[in-house]
N, C-alpha and C. Protein backbone atom coordinates (compact mmCIF):
# COMPACT_ATOMS: atom_id res chain seq x y z
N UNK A 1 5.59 -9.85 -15.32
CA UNK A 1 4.96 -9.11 -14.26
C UNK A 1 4.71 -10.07 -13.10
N UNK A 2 4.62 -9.73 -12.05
CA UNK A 2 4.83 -10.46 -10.60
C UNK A 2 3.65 -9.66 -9.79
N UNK A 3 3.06 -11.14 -9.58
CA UNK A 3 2.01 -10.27 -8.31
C UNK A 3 2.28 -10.69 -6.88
N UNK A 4 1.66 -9.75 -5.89
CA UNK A 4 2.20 -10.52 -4.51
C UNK A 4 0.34 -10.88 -4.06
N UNK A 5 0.27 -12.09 -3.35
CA UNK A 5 -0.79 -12.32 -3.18
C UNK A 5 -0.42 -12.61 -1.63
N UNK A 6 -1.50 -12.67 -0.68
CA UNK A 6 -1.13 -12.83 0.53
C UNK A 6 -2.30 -14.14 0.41
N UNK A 7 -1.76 -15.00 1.19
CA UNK A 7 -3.01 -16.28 1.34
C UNK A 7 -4.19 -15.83 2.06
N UNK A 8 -5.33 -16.31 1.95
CA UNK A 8 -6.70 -16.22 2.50
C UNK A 8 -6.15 -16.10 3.84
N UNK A 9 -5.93 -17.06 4.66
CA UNK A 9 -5.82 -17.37 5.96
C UNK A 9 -5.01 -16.15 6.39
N UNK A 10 -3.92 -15.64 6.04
CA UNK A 10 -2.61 -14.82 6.29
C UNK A 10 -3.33 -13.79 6.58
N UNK A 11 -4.59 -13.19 5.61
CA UNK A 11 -5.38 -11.84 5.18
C UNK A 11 -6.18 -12.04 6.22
N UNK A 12 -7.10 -12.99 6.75
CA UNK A 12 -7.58 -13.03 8.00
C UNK A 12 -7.05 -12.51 8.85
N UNK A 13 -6.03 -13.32 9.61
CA UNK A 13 -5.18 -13.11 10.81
C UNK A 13 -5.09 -11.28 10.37
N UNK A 14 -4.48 -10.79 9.79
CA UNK A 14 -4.23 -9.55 9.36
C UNK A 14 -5.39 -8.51 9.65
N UNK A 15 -6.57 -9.15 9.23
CA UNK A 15 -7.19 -7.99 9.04
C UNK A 15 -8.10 -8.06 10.51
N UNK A 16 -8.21 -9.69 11.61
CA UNK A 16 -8.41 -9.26 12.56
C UNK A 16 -7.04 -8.77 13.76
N UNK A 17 -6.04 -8.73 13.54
CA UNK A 17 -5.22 -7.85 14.07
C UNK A 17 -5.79 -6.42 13.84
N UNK A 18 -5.92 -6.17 12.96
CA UNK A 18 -6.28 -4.51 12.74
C UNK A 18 -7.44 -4.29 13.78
N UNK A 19 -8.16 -4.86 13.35
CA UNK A 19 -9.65 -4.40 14.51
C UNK A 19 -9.20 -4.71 15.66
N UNK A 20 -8.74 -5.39 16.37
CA UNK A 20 -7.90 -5.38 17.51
C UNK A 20 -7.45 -4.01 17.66
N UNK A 21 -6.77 -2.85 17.21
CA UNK A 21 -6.61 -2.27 17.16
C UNK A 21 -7.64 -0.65 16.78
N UNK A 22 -8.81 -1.30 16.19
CA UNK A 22 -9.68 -0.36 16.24
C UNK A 22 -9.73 0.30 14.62
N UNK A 23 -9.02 -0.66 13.76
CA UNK A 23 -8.28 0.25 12.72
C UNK A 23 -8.81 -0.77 11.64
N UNK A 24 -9.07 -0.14 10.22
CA UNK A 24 -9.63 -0.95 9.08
C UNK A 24 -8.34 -1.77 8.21
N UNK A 25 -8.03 -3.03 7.90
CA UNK A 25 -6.91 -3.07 7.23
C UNK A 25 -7.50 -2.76 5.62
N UNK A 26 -6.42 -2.27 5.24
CA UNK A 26 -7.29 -0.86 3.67
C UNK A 26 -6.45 -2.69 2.54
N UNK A 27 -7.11 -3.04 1.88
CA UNK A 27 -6.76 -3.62 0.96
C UNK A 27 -5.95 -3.67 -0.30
N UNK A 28 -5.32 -4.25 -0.79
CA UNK A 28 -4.37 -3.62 -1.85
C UNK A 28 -4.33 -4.43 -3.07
N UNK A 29 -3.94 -4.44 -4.08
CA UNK A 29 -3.07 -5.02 -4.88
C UNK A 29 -1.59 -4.57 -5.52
N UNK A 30 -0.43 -5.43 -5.60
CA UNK A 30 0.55 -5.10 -5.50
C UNK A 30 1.24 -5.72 -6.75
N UNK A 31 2.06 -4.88 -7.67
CA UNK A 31 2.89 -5.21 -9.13
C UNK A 31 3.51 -5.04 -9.39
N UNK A 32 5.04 -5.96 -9.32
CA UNK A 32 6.49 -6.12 -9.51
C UNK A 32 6.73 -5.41 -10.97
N UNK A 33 6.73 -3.77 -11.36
CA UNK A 33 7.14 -3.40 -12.74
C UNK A 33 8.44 -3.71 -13.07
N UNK A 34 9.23 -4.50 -12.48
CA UNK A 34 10.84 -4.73 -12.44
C UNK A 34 11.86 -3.44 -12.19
N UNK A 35 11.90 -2.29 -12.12
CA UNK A 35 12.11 -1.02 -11.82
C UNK A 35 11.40 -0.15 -10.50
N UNK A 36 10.44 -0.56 -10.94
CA UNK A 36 9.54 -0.17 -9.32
C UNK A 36 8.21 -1.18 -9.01
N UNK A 37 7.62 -0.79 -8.02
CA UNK A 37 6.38 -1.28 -7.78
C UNK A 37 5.88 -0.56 -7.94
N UNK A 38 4.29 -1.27 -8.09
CA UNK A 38 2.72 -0.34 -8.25
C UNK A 38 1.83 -0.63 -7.24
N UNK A 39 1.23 0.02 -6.32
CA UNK A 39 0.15 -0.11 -5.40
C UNK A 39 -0.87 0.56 -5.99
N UNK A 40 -1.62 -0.46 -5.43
CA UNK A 40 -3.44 0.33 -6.06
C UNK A 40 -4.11 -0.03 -4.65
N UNK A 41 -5.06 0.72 -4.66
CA UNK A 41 -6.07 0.56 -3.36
C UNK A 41 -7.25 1.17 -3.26
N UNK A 42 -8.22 1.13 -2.99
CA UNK A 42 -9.78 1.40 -3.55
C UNK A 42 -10.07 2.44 -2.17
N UNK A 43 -9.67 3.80 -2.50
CA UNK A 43 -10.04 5.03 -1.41
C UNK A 43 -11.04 5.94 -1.26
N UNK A 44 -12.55 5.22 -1.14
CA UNK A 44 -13.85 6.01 -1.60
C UNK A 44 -13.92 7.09 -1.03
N UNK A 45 -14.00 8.45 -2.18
CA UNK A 45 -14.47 9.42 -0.93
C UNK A 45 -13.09 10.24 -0.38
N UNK A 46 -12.03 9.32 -0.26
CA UNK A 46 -11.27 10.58 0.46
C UNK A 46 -9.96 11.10 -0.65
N UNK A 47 -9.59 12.44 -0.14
CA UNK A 47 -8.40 13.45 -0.69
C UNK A 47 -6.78 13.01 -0.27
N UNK A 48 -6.40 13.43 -1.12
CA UNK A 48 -5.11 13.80 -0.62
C UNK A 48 -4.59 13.48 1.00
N UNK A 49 -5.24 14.40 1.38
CA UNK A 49 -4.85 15.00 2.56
C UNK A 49 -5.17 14.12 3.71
N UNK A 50 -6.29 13.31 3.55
CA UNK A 50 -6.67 12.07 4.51
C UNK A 50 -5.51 11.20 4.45
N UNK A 51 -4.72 10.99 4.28
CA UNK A 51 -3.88 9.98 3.89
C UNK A 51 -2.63 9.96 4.30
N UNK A 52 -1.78 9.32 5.07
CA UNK A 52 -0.76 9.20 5.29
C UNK A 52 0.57 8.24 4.85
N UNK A 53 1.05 8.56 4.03
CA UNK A 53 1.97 7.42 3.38
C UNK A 53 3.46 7.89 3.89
N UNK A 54 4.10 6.61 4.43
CA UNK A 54 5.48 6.37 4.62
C UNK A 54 6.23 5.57 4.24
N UNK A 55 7.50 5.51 3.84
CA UNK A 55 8.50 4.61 3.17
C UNK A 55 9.92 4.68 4.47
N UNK A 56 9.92 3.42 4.43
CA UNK A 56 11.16 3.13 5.45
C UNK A 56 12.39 1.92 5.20
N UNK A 57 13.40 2.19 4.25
CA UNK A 57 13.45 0.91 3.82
C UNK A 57 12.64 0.07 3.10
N UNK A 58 12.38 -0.79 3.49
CA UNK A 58 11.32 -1.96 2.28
C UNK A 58 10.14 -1.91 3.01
N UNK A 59 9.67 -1.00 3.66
CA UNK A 59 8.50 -1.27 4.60
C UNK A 59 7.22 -0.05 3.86
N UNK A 60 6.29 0.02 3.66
CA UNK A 60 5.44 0.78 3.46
C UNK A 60 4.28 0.88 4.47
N UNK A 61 3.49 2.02 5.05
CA UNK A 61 2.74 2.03 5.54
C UNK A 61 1.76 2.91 5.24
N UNK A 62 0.54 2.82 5.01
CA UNK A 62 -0.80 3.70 4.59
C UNK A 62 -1.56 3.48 5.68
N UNK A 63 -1.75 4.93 5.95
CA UNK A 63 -2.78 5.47 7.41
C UNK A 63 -4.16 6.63 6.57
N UNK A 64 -4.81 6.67 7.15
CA UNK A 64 -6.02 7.16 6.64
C UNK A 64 -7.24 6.63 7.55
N UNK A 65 -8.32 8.09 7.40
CA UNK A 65 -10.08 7.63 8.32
C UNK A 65 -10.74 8.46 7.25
N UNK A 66 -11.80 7.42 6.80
CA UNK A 66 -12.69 7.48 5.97
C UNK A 66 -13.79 7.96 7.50
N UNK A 67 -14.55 9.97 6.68
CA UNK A 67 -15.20 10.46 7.53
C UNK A 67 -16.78 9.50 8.16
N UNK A 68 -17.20 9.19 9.34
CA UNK A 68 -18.11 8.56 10.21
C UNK A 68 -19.32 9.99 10.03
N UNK A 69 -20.55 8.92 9.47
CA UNK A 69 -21.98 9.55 9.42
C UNK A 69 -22.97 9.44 10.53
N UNK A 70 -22.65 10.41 11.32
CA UNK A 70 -23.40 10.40 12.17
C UNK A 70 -24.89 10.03 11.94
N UNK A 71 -25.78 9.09 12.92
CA UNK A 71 -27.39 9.03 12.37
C UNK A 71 -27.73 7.24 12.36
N UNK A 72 -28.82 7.06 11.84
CA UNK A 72 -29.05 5.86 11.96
C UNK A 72 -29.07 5.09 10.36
N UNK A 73 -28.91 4.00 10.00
CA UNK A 73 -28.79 3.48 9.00
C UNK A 73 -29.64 2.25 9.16
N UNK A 74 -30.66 1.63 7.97
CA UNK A 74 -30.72 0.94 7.79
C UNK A 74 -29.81 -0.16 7.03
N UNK A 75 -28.62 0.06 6.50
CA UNK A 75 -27.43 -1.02 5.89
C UNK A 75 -26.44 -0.09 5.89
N UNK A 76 -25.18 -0.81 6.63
CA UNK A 76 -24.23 0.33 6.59
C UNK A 76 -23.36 -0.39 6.11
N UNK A 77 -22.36 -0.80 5.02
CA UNK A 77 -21.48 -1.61 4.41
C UNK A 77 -20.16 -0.61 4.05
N UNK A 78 -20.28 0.77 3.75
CA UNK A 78 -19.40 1.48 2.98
C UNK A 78 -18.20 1.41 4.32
N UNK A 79 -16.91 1.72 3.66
CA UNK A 79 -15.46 1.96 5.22
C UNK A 79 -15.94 2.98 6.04
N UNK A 80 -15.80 3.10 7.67
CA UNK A 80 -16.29 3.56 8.08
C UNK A 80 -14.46 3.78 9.54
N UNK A 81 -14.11 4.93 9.58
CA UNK A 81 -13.54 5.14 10.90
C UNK A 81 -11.96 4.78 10.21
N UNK A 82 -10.64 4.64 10.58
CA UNK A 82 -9.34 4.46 10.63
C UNK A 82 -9.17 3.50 10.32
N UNK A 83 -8.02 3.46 9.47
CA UNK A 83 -7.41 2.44 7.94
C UNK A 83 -6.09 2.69 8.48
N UNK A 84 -5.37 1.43 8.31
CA UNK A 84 -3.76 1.69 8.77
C UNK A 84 -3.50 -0.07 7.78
N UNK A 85 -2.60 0.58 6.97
CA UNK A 85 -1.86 -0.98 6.16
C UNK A 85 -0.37 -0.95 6.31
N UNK A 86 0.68 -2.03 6.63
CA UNK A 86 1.75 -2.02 6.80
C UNK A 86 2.22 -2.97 6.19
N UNK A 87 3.42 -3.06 4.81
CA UNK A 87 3.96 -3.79 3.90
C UNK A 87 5.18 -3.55 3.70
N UNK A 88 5.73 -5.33 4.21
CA UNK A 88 7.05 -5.30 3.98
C UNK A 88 7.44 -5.46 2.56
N UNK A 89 7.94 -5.27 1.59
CA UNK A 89 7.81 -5.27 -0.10
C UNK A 89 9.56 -6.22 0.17
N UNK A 90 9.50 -6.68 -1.15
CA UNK A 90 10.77 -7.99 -1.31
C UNK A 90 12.25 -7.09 -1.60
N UNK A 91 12.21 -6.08 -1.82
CA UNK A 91 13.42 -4.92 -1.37
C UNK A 91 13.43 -3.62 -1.17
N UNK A 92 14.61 -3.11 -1.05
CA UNK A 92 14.23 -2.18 -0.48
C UNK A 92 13.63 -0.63 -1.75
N UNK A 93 12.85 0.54 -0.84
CA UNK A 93 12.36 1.08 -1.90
C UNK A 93 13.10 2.78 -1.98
N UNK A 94 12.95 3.22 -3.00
CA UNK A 94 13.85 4.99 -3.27
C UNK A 94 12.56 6.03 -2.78
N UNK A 95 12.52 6.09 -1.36
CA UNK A 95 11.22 7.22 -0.80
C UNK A 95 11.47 8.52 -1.63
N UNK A 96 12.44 9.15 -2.14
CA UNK A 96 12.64 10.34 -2.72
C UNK A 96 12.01 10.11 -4.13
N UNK A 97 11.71 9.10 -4.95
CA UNK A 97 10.86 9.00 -6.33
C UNK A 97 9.96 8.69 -5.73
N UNK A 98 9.62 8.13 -4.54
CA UNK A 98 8.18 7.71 -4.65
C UNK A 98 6.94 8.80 -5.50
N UNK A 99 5.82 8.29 -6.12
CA UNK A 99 4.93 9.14 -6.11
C UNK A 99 3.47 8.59 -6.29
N UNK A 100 2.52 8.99 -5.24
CA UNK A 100 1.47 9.18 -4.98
C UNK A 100 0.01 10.02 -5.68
N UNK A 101 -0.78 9.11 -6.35
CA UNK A 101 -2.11 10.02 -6.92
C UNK A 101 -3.09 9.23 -6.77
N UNK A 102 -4.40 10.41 -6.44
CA UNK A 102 -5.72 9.36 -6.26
C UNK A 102 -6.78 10.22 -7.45
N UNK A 103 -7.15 9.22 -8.23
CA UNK A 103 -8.31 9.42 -9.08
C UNK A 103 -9.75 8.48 -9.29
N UNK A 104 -10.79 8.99 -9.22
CA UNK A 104 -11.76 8.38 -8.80
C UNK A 104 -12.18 7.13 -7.95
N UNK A 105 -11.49 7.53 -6.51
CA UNK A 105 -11.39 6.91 -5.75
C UNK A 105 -10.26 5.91 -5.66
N UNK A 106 -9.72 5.57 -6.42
CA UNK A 106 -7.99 4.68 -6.97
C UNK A 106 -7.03 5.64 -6.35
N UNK A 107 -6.35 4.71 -5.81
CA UNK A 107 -4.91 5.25 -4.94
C UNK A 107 -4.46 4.53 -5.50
N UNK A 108 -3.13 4.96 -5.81
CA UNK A 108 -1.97 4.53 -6.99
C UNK A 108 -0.47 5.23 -6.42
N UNK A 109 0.09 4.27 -5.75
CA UNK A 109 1.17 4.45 -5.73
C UNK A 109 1.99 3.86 -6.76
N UNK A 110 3.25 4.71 -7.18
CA UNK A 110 4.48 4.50 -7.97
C UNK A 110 5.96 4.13 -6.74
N UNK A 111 5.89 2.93 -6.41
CA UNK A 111 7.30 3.06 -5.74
C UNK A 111 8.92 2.59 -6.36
N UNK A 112 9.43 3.27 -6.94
CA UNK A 112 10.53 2.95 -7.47
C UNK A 112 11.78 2.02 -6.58
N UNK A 113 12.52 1.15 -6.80
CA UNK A 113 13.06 0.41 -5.90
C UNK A 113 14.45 1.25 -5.80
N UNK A 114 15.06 0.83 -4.74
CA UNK A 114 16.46 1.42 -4.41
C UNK A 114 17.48 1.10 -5.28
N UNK A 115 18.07 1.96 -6.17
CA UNK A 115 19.70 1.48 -6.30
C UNK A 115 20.29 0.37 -5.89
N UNK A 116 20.37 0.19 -4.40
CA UNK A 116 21.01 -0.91 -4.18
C UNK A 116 20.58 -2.31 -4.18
N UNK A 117 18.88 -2.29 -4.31
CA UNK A 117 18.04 -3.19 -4.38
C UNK A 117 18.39 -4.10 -5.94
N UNK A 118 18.69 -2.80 -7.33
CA UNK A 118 18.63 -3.02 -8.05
C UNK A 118 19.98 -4.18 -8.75
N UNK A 119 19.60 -5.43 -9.68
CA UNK A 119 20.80 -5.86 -10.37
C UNK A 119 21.75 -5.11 -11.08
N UNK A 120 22.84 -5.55 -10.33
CA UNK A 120 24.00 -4.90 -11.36
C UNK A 120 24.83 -5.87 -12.44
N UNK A 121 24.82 -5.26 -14.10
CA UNK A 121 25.71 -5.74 -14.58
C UNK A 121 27.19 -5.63 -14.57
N UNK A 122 27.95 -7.05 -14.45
CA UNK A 122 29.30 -6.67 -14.13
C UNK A 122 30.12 -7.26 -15.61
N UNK A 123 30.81 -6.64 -16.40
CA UNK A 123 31.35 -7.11 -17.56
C UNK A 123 32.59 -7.41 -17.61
N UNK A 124 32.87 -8.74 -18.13
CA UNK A 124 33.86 -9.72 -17.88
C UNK A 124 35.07 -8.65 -18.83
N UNK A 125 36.28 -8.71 -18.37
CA UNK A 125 37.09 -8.10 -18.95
C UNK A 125 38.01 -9.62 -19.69
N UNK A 126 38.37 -9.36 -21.28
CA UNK A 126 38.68 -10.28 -21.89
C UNK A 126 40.16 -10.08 -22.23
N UNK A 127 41.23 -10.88 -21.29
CA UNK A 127 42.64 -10.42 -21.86
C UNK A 127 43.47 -11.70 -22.70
C-alpha cells in the first residue's frame, strides 16, 4: 500500500493559496489500492449535494461550502464558508467507475485508474 504525503511546507504554501482565494483547502488522505485509489476527507455536516467532484485525466478536484452561522460566537473553530481541493494523482484515472459516498461525515472516494494507466502483461512467445 502507498501513501501520498505532501510535505509540511508544500501544505502551507497550498493552503495559503486557497485563502488567497477566499476558499478552505479541504484536507485529504490518499491510498495507492494498486487498481484504484482511495480518497478520504473529513466532511462535517454536509450531503451529497454540497459537493462537487470532477475527474479530468489524472487531475481531481473537490468543491464544496460548509453552511455559515449567522450570530456571534464565543470560539468558532468548526469549517466555515467554500472548500475547493485540486489533485494531480501519479496517473491517469477511469471518471466512468469513479464512485463517491459520505458516511458520518467521511467522504470516500473510490477512483479506479485508467486502462491505459494500468501495467500490461506481455508474454514471451517460445519458438
Amino acid at each position: 500500500m502507498t501513501y501520498y504525503i505532501r510535505p509540511y511546507h508544500r501544505m502551507l504554501r497550498h493552503i495559503e493559496a486557497a485563502q488567497e482565494n477566499n476558499a478552505y483547502a479541504l484536507p485529504v488522505d490518499i491510498r495507492d489500492e494498486g487498481e484504484s485509489f482511495t480518497l478520504t476527507a473529513v466532511v462535517p455536516g454536509l450531503k451529497a449535494e454540497d459537493l462537487n467532484i470532477q475527474v479530468l485525466d489524472d487531475v481531481l478536484r473537490i468543491e464544496g461550502e460548509y453552511q455559515t452561522s449567522d450570530g456571534e460566537h464565543l470560539l468558532r473553530e468548526l469549517p466555515a464558508g467554500k472548500f475547493v481541493r485540486t489533485l494531480r494523482l501519479p496517473s491517469e484515472l477511469d471518471p466512468n467507475k469513479a464512485e463517491a459516498r459520505i458516511k458520518d461525515g467521511i467522504l470516500t472516494l473510490s477512483l479506479p485508474k485508467a486502462e491505459s494507466a494500468k501495467p500490461k502483461t506481455i508474454k514471451v512467445a517460445v519458438k
